[in-house]
PDB file of N, CA and C in Angstrom:
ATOM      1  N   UNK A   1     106.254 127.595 103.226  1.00  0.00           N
ATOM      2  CA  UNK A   1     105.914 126.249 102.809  1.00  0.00           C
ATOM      3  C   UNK A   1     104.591 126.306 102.049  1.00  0.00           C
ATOM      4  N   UNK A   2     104.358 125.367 100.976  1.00  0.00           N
ATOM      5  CA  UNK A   2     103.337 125.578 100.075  1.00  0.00           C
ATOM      6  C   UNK A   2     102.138 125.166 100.383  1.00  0.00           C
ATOM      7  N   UNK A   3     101.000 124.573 100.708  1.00  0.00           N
ATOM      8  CA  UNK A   3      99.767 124.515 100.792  1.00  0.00           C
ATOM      9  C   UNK A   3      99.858 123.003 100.475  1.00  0.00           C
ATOM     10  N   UNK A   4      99.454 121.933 101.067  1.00  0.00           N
ATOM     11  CA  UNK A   4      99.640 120.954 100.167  1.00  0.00           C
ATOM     12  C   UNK A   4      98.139 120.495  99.884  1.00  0.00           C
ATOM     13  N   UNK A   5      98.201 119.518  98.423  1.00  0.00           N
ATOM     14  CA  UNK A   5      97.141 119.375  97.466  1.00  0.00           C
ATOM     15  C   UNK A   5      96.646 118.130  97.956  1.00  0.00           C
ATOM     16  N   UNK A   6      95.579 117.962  98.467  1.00  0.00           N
ATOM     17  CA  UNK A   6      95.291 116.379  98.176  1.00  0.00           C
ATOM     18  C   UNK A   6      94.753 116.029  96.825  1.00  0.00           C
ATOM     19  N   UNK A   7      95.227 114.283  96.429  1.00  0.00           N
ATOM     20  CA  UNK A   7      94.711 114.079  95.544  1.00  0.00           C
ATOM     21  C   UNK A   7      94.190 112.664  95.431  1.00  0.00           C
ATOM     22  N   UNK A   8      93.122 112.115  94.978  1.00  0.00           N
ATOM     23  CA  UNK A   8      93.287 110.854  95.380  1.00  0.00           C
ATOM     24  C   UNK A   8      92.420 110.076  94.169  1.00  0.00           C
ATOM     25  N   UNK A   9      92.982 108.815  94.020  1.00  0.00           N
ATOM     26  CA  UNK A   9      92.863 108.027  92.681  1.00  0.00           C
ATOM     27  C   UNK A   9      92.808 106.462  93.382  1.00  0.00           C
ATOM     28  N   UNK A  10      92.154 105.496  92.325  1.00  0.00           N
ATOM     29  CA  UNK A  10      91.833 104.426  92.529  1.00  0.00           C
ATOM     30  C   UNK A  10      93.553 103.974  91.377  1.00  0.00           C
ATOM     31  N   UNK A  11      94.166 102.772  92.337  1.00  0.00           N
ATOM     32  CA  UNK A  11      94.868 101.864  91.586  1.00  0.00           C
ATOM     33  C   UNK A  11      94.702 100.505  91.914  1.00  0.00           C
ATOM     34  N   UNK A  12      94.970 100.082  90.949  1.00  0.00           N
ATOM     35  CA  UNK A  12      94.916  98.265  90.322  1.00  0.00           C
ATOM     36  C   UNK A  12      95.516  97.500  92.088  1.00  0.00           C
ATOM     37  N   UNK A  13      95.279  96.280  92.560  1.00  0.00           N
ATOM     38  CA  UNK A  13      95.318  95.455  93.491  1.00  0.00           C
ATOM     39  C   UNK A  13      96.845  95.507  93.150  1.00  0.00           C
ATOM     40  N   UNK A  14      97.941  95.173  92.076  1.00  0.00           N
ATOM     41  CA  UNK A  14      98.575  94.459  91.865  1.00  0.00           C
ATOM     42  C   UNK A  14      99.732  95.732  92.574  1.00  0.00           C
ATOM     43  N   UNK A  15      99.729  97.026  91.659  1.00  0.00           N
ATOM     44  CA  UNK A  15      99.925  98.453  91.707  1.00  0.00           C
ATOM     45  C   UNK A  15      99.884  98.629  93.682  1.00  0.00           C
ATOM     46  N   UNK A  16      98.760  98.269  94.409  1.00  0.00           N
ATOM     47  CA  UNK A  16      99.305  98.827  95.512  1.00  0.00           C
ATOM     48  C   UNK A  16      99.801  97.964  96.381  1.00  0.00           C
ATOM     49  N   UNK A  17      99.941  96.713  95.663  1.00  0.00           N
ATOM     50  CA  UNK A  17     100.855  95.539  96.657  1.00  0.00           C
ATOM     51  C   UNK A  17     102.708  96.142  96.578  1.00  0.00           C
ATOM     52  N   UNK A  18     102.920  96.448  94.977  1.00  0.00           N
ATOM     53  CA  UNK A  18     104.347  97.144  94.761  1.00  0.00           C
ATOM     54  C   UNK A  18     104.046  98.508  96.055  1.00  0.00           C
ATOM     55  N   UNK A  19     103.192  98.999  96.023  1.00  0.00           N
ATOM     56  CA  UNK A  19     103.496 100.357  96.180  1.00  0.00           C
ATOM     57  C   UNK A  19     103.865 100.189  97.889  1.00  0.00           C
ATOM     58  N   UNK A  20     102.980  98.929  98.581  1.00  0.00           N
ATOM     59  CA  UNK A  20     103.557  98.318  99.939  1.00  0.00           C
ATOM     60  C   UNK A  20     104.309  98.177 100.173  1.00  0.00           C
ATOM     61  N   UNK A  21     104.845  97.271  99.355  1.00  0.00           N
ATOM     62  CA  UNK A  21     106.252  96.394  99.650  1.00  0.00           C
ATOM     63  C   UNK A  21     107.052  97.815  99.389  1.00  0.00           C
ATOM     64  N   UNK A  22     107.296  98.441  98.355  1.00  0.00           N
ATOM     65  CA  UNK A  22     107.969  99.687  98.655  1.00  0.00           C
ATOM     66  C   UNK A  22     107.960 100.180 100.180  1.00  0.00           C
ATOM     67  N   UNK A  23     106.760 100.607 100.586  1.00  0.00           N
ATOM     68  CA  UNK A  23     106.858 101.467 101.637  1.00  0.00           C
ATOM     69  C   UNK A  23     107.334 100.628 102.652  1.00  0.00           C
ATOM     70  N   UNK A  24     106.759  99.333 103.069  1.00  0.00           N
ATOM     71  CA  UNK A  24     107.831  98.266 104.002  1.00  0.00           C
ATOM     72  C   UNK A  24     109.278  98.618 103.676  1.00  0.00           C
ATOM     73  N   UNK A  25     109.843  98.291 102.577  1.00  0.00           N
ATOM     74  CA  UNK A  25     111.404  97.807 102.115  1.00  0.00           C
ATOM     75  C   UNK A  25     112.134  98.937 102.596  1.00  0.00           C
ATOM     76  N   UNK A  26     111.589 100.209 102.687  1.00  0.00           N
ATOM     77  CA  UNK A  26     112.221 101.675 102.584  1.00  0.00           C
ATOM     78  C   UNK A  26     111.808 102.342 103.847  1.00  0.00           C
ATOM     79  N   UNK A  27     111.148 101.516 104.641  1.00  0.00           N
ATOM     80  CA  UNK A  27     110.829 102.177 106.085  1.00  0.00           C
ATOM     81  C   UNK A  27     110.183 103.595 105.741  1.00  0.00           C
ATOM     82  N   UNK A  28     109.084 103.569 104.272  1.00  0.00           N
ATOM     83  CA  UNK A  28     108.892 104.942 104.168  1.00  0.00           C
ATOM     84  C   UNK A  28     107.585 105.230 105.722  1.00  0.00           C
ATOM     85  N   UNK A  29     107.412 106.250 105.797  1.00  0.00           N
ATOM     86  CA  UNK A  29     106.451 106.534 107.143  1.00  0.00           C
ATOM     87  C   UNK A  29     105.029 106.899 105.854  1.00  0.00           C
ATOM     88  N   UNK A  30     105.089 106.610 105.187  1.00  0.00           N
ATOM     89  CA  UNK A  30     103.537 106.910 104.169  1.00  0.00           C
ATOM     90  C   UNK A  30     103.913 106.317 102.866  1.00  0.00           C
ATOM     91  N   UNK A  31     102.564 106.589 102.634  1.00  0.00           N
ATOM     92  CA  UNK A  31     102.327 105.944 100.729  1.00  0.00           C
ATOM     93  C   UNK A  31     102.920 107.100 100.259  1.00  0.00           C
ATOM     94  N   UNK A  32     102.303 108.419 100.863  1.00  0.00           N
ATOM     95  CA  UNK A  32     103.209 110.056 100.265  1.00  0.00           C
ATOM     96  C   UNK A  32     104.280 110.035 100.234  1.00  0.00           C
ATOM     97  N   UNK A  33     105.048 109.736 101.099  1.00  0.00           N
ATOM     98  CA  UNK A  33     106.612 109.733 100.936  1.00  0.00           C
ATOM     99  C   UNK A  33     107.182 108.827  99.882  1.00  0.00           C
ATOM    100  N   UNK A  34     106.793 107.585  99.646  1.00  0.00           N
ATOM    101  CA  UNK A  34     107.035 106.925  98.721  1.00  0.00           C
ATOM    102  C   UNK A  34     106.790 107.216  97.399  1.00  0.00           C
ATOM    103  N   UNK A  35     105.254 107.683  97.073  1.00  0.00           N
ATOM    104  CA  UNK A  35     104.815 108.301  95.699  1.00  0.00           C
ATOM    105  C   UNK A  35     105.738 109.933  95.683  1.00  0.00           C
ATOM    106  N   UNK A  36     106.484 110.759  96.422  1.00  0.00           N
ATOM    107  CA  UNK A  36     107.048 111.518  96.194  1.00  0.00           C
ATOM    108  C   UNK A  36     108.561 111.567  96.161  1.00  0.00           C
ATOM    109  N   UNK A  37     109.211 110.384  96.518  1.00  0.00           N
ATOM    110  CA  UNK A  37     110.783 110.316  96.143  1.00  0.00           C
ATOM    111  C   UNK A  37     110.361 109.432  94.901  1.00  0.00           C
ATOM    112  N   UNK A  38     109.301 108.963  94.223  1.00  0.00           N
ATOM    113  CA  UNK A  38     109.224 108.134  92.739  1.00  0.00           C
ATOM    114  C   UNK A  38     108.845 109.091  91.967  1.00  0.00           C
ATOM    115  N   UNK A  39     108.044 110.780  92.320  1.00  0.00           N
ATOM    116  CA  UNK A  39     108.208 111.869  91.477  1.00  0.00           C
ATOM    117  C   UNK A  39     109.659 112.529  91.296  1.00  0.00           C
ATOM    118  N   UNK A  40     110.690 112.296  92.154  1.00  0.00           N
ATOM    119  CA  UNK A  40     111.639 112.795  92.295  1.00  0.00           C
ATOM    120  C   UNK A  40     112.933 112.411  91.238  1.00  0.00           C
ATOM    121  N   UNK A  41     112.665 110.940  91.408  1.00  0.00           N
ATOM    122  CA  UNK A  41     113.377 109.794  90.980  1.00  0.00           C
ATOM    123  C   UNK A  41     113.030 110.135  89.378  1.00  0.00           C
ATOM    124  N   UNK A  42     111.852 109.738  88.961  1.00  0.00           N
ATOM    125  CA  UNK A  42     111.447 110.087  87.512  1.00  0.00           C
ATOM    126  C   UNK A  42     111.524 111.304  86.969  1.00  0.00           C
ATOM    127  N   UNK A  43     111.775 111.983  87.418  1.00  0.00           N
ATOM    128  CA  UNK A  43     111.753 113.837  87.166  1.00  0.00           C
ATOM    129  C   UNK A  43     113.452 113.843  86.816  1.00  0.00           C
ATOM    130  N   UNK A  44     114.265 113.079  87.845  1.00  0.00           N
ATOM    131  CA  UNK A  44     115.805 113.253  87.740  1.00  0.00           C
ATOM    132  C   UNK A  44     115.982 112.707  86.765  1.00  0.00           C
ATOM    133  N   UNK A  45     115.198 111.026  86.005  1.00  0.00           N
ATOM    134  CA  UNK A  45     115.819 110.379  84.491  1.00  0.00           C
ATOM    135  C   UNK A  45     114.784 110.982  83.747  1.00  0.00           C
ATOM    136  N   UNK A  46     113.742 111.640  83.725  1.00  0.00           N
ATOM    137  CA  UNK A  46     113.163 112.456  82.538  1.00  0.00           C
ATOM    138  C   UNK A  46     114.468 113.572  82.014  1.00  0.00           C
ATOM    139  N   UNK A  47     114.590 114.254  82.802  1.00  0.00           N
ATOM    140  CA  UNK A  47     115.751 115.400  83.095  1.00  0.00           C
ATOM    141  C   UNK A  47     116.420 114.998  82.449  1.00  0.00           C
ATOM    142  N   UNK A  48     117.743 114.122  82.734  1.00  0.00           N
ATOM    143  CA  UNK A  48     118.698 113.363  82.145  1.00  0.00           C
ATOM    144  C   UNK A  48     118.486 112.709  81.060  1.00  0.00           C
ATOM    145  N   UNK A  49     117.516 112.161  79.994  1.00  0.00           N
ATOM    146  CA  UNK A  49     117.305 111.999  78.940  1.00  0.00           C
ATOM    147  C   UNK A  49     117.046 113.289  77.805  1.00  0.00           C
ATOM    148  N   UNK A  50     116.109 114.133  78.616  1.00  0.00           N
ATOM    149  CA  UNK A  50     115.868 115.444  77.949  1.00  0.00           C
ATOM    150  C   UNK A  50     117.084 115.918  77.548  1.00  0.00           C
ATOM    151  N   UNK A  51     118.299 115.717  78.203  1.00  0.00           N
ATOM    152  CA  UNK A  51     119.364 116.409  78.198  1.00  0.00           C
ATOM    153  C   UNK A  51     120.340 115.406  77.863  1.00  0.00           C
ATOM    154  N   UNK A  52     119.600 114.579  76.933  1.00  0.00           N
ATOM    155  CA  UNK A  52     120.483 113.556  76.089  1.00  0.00           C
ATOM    156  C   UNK A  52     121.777 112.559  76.439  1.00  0.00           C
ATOM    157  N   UNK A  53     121.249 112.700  77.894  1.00  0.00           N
ATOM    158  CA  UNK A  53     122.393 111.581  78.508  1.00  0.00           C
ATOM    159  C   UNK A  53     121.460 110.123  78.978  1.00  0.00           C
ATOM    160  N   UNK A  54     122.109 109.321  79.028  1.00  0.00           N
ATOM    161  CA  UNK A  54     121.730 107.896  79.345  1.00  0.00           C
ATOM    162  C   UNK A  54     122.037 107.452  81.093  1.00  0.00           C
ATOM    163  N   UNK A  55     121.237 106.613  81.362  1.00  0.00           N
ATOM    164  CA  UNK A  55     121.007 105.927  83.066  1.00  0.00           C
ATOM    165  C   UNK A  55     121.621 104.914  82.580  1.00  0.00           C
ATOM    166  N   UNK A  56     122.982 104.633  83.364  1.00  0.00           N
ATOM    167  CA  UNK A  56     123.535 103.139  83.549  1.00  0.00           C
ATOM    168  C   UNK A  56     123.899 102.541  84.714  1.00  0.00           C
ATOM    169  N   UNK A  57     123.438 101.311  84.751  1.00  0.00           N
ATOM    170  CA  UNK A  57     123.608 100.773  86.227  1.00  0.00           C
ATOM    171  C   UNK A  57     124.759  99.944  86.199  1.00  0.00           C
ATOM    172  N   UNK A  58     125.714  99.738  87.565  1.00  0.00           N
ATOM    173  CA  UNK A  58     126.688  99.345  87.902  1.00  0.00           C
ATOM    174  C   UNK A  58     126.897  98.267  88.863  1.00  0.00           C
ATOM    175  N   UNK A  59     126.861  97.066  88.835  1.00  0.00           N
ATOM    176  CA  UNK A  59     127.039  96.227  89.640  1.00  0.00           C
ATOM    177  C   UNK A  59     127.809  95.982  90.265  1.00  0.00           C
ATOM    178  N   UNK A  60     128.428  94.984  91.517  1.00  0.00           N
ATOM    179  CA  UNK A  60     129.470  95.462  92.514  1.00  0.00           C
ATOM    180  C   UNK A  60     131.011  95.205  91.572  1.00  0.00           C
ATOM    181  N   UNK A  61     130.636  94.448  90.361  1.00  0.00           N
ATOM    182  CA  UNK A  61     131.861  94.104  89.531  1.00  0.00           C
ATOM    183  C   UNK A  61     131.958  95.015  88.598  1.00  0.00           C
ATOM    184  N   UNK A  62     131.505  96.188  88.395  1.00  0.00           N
ATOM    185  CA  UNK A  62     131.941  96.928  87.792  1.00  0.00           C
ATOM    186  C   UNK A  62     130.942  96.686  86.459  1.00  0.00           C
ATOM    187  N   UNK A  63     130.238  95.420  86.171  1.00  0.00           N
ATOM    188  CA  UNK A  63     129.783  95.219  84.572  1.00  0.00           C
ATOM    189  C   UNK A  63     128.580  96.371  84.824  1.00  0.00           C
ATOM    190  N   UNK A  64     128.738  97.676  83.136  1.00  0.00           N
ATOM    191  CA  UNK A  64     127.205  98.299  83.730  1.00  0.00           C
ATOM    192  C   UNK A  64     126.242  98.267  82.476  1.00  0.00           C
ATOM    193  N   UNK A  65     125.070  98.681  82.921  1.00  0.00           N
ATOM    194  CA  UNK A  65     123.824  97.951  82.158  1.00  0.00           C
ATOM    195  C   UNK A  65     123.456  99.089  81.547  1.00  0.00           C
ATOM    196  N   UNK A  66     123.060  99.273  80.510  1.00  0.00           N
ATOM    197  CA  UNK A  66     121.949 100.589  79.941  1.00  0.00           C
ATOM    198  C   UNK A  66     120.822 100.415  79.874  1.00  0.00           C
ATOM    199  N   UNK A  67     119.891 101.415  81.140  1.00  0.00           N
ATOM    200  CA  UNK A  67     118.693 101.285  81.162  1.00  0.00           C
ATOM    201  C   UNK A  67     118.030 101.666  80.187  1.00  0.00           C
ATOM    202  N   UNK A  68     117.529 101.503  79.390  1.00  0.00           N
ATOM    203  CA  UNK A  68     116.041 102.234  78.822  1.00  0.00           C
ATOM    204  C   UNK A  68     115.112 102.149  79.095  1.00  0.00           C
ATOM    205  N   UNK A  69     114.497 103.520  79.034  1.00  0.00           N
ATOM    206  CA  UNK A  69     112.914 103.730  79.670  1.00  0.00           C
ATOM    207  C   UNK A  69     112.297 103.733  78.128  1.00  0.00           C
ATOM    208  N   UNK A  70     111.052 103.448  78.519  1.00  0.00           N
ATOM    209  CA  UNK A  70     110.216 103.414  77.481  1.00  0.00           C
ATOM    210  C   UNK A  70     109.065 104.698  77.316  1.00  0.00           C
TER     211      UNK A  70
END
């Protein structure tokens, strides 16, 4: 197992109210766990764009959406 890094940064009031309600909504057990399935998450649609495919979302009716990231 690797060594782990601390790192630590100041964010905006608004930035760690989302980053709460995340960790509430998702029963995450830390802010880490949360800021590391959103490295995970973004790494998988960086990936998938790099590799020239598109993120589309699917609603329970079937209509699906094309995300774009910016």
């Amino acid at each position: 197992m690797s060594k782990a890094k601390r790192l630590q940064f100041d964010i905006s009031e608004p930035s760690f109210e989302r980053l709460k309600k995340l960790k509430e909504d998702t029963s995450a057990s830390s802010y880490g766990e949360v800021t590391n399935k959103a490295y995970k998450i973004y790494e998988f649609i960086n990936n998938a764009i790099a590799d020239g495919k598109q993120v589309i979302v699917r609603d329970e009716d079937g209509k699906e959406v094309f995300v774009e990231f910016l």
